[in-house]
PDB file of N, CA and C in Angstrom:
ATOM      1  N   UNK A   1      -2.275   0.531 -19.042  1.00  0.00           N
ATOM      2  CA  UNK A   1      -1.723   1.518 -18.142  1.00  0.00           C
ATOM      3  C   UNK A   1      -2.282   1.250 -16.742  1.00  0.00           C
ATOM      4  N   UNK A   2      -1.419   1.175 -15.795  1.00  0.00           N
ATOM      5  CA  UNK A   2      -2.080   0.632 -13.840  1.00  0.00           C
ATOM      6  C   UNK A   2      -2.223   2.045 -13.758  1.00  0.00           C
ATOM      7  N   UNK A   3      -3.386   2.110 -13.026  1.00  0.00           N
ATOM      8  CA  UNK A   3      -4.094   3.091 -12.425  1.00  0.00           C
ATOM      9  C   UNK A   3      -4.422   2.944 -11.041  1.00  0.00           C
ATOM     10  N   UNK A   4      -3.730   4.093 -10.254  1.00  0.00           N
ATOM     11  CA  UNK A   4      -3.571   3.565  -8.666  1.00  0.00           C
ATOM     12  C   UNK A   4      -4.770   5.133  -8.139  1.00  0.00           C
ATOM     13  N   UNK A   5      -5.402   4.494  -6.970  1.00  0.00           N
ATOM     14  CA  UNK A   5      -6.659   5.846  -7.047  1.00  0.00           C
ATOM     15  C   UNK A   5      -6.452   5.896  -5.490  1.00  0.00           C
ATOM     16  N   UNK A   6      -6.232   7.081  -4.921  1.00  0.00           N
ATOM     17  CA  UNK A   6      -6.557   6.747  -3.139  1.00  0.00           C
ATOM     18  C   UNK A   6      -7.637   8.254  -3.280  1.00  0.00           C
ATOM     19  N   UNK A   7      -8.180   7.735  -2.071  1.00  0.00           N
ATOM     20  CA  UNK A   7      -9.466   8.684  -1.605  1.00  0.00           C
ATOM     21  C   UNK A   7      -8.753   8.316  -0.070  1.00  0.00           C
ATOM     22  N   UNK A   8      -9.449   9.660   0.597  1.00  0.00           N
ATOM     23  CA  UNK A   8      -8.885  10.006   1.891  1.00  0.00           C
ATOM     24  C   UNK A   8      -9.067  11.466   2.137  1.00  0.00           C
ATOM     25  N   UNK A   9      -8.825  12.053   3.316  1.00  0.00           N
ATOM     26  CA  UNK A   9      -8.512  13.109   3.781  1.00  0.00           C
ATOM     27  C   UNK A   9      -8.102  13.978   2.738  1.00  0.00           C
ATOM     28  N   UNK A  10      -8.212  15.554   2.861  1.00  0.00           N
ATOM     29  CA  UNK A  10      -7.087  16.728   2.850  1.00  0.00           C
ATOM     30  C   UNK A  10      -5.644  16.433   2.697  1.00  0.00           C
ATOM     31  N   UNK A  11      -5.085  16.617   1.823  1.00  0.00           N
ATOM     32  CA  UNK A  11      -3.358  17.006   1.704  1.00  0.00           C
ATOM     33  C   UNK A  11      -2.679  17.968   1.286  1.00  0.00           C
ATOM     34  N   UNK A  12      -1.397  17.987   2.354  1.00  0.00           N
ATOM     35  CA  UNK A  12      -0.937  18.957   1.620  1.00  0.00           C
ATOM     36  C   UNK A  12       0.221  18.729   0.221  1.00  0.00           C
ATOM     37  N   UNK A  13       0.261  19.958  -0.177  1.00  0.00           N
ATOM     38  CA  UNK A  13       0.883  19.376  -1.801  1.00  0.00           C
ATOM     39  C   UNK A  13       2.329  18.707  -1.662  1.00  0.00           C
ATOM     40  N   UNK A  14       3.083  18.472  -0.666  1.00  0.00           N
ATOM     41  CA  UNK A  14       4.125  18.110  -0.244  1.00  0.00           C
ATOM     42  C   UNK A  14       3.780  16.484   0.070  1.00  0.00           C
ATOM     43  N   UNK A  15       2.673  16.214   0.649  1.00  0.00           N
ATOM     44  CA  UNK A  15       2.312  15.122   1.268  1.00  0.00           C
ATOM     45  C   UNK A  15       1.894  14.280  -0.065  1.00  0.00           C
ATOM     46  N   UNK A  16       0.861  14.938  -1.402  1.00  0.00           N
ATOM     47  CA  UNK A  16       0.596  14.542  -2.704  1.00  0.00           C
ATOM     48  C   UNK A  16       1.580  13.976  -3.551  1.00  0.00           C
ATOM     49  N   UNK A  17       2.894  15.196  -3.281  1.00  0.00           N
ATOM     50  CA  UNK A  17       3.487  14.521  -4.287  1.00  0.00           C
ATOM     51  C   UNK A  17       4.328  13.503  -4.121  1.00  0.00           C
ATOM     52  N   UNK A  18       4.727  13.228  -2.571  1.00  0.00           N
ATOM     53  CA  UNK A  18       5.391  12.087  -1.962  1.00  0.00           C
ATOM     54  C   UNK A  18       4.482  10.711  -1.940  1.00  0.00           C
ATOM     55  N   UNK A  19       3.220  10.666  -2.341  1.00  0.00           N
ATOM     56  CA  UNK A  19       2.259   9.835  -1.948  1.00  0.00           C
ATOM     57  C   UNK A  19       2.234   9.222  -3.549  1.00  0.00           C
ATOM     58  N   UNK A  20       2.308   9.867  -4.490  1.00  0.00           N
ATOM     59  CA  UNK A  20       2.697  10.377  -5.897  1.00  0.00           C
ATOM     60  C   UNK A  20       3.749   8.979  -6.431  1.00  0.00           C
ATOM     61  N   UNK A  21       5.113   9.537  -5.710  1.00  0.00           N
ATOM     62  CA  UNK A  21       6.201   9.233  -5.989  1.00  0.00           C
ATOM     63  C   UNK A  21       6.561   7.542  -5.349  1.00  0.00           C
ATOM     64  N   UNK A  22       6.111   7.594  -3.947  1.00  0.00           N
ATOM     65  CA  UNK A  22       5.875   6.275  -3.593  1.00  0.00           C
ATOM     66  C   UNK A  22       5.197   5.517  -4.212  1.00  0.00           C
ATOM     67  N   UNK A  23       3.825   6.010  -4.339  1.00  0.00           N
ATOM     68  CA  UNK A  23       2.747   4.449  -4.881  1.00  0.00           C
ATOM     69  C   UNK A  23       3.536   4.397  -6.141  1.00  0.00           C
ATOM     70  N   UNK A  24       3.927   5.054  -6.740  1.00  0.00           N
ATOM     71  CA  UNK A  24       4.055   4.846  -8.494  1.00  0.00           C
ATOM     72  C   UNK A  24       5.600   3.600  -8.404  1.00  0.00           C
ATOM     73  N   UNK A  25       6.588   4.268  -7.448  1.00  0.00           N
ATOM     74  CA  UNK A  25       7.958   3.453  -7.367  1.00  0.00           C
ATOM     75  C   UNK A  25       7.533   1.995  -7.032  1.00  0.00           C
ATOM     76  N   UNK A  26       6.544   1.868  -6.148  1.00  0.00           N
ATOM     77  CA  UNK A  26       6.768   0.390  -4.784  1.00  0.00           C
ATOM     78  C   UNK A  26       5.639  -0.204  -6.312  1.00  0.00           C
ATOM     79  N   UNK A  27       4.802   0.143  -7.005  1.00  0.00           N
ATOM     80  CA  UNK A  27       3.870  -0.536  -7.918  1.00  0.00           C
ATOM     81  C   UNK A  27       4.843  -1.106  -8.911  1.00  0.00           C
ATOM     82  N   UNK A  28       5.595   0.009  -9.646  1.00  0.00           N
ATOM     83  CA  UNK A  28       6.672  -0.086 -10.815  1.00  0.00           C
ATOM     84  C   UNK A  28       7.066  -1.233 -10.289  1.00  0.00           C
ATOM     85  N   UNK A  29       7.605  -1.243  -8.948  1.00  0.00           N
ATOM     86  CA  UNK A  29       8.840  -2.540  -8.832  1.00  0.00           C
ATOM     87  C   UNK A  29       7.861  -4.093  -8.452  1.00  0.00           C
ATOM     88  N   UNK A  30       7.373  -3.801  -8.149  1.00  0.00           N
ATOM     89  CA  UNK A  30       6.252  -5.019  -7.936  1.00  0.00           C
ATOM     90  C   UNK A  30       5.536  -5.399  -9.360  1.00  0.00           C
ATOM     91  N   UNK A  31       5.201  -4.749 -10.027  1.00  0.00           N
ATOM     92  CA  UNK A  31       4.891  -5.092 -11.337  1.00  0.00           C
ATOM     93  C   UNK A  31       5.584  -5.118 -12.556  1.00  0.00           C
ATOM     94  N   UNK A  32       7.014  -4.953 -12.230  1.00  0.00           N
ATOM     95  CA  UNK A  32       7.571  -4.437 -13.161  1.00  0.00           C
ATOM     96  C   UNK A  32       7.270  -4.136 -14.459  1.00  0.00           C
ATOM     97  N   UNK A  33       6.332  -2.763 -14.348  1.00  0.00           N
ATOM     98  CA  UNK A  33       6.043  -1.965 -15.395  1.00  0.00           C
ATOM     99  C   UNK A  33       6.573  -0.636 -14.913  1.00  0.00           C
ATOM    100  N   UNK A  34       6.939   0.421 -16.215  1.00  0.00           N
ATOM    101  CA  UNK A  34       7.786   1.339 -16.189  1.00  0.00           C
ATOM    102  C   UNK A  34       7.052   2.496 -15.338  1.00  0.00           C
ATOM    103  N   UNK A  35       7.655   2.881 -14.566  1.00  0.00           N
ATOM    104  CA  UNK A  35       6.956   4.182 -13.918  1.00  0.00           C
ATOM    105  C   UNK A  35       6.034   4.768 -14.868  1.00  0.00           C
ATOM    106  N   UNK A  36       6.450   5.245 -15.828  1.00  0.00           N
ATOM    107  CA  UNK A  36       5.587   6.104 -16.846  1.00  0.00           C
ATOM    108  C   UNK A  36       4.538   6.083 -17.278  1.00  0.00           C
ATOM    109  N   UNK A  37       3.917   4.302 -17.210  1.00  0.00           N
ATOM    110  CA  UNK A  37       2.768   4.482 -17.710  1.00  0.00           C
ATOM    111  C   UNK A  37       1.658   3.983 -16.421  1.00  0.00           C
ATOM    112  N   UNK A  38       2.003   4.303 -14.991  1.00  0.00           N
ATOM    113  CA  UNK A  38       1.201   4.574 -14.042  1.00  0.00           C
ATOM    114  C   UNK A  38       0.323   5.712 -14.097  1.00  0.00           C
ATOM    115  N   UNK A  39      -0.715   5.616 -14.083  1.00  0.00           N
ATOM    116  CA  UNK A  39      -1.605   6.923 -13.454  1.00  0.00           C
ATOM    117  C   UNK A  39      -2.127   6.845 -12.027  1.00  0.00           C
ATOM    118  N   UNK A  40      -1.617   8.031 -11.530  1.00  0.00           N
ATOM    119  CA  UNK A  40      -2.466   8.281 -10.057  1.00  0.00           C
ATOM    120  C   UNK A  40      -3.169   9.178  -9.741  1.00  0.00           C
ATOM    121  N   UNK A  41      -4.333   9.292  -9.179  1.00  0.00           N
ATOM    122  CA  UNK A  41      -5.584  10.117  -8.612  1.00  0.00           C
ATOM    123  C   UNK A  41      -5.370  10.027  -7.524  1.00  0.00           C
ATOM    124  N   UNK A  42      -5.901  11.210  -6.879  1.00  0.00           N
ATOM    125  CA  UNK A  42      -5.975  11.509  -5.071  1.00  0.00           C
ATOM    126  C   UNK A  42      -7.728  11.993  -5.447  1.00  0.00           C
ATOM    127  N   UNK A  43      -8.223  11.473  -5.024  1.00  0.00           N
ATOM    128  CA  UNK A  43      -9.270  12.329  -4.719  1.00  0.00           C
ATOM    129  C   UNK A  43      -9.587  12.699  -2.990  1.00  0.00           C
ATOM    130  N   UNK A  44     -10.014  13.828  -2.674  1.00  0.00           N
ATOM    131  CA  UNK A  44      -9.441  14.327  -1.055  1.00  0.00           C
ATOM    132  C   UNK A  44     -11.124  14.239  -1.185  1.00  0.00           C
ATOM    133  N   UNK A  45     -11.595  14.012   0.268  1.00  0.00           N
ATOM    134  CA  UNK A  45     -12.464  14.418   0.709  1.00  0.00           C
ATOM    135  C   UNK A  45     -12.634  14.939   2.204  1.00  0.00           C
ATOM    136  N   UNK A  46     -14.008  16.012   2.474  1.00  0.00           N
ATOM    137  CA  UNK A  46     -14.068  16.537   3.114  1.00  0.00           C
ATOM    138  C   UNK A  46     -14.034  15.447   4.856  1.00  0.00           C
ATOM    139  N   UNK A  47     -13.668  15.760   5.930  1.00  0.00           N
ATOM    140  CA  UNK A  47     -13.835  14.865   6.824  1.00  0.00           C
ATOM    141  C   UNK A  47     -15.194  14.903   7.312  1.00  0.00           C
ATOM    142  N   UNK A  48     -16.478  16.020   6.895  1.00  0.00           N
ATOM    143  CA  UNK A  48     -17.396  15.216   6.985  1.00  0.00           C
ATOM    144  C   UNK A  48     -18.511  14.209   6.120  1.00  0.00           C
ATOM    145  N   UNK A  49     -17.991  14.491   5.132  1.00  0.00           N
ATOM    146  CA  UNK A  49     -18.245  13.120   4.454  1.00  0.00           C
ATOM    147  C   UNK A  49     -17.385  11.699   4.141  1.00  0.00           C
ATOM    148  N   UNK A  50     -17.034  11.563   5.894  1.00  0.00           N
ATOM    149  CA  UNK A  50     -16.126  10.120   6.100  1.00  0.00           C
ATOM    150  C   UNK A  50     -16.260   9.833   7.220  1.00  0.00           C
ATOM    151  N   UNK A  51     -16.554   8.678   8.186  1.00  0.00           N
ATOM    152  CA  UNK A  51     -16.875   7.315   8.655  1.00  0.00           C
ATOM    153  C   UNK A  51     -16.476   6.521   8.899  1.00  0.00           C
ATOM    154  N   UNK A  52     -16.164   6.445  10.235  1.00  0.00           N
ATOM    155  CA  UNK A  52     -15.232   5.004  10.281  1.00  0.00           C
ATOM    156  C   UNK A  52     -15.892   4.152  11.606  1.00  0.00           C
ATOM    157  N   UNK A  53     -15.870   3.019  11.585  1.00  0.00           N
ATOM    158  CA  UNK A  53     -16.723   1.770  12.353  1.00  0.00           C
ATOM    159  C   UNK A  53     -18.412   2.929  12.624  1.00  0.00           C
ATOM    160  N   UNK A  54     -18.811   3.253  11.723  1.00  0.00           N
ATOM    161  CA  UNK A  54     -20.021   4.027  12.597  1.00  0.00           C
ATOM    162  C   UNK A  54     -20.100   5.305  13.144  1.00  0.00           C
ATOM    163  N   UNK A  55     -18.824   5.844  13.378  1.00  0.00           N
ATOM    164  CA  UNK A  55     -18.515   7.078  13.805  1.00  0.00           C
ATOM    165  C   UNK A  55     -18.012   8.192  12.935  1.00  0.00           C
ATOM    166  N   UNK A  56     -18.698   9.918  12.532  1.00  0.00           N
ATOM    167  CA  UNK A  56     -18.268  10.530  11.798  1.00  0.00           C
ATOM    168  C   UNK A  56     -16.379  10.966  12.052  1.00  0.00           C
ATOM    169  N   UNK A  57     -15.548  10.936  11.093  1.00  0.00           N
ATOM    170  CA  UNK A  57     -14.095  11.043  11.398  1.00  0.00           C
ATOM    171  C   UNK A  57     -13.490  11.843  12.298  1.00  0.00           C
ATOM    172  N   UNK A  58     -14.231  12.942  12.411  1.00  0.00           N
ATOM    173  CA  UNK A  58     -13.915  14.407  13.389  1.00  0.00           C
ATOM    174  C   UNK A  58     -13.881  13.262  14.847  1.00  0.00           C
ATOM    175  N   UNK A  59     -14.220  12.593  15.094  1.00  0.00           N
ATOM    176  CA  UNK A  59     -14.644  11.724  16.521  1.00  0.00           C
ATOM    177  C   UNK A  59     -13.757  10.615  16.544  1.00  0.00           C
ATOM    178  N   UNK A  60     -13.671  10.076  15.682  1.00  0.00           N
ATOM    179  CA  UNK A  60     -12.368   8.858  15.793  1.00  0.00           C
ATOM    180  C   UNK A  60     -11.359   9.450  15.756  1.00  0.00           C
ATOM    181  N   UNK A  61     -10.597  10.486  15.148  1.00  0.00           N
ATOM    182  CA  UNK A  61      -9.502  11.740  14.991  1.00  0.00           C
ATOM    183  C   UNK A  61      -9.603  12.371  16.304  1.00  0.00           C
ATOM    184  N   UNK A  62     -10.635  12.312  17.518  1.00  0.00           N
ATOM    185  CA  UNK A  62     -10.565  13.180  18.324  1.00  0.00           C
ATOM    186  C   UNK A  62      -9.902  12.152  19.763  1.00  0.00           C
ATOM    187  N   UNK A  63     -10.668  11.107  19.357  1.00  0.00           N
ATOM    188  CA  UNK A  63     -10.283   9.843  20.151  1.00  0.00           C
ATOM    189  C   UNK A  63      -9.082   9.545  19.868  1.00  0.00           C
ATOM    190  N   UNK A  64      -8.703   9.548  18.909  1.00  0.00           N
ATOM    191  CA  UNK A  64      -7.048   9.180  18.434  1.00  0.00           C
ATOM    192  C   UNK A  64      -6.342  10.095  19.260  1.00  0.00           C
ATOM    193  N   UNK A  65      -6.068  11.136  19.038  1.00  0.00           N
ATOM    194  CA  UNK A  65      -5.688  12.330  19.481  1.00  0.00           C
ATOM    195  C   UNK A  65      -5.525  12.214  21.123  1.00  0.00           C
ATOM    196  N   UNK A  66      -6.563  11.913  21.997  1.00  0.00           N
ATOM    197  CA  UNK A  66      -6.661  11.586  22.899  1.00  0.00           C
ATOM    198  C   UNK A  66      -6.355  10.078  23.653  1.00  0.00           C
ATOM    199  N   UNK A  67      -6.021   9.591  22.939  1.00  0.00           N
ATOM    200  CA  UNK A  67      -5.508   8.316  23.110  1.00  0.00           C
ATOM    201  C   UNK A  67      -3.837   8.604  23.011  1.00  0.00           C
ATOM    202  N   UNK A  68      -3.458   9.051  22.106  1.00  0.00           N
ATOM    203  CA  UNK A  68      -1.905   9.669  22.156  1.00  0.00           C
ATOM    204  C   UNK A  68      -1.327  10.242  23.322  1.00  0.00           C
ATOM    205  N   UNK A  69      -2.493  11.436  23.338  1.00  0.00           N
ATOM    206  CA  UNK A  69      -1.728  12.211  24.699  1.00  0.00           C
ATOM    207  C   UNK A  69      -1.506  11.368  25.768  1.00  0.00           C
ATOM    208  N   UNK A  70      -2.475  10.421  26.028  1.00  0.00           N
ATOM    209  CA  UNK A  70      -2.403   9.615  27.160  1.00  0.00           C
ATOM    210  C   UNK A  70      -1.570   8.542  27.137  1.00  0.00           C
ATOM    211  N   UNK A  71      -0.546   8.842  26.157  1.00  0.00           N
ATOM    212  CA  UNK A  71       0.171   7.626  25.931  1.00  0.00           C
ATOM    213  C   UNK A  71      -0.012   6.122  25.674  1.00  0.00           C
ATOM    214  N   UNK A  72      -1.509   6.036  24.394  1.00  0.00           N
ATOM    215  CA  UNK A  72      -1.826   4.862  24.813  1.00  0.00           C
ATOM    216  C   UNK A  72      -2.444   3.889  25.437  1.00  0.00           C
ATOM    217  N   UNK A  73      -2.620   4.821  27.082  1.00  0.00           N
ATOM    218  CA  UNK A  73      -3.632   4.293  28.207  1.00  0.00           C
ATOM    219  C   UNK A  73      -4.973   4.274  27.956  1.00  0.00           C
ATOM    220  N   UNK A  74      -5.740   4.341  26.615  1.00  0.00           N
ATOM    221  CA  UNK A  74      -7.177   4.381  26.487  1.00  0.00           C
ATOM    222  C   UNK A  74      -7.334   2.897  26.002  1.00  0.00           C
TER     223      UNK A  74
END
């Protein structure tokens, strides 16, 4: 049985079950094994226990954010 696992952020249950429905379809067809016997896990975690190049996420998410508004120009 393929077992597909993502860790990441908070979701909402709309966002789960589309995340759900994708990995399981694009795996099925790439492996051609039957949808059915995929299993998938989300495990969510909190954003402060996550990290990215060195920086806690709240800060790269804030920089992102700010890089958008500015269209880019950062």
């Amino acid at each position: 049985m393929p077992y597909i696992t993502v860790e990441g952020n908070a979701l909402e249950p709309s966002q789960k079950r589309a995340l759900i429905e994708q990995l399981t379809a694009t795996a099925s067809a790439i492996m051609h094994v039957p949808p059915e016997f995929f299993l998938v896990t989300i495990n969510e975690l909190p954003d402060e226990n996550i990290g990215i190049g060195g920086k806690p996420i709240a800060e790269v998410k804030a920089a992102f954010r700010r890089a958008r508004e500015d269209g880019g120009q950062r």
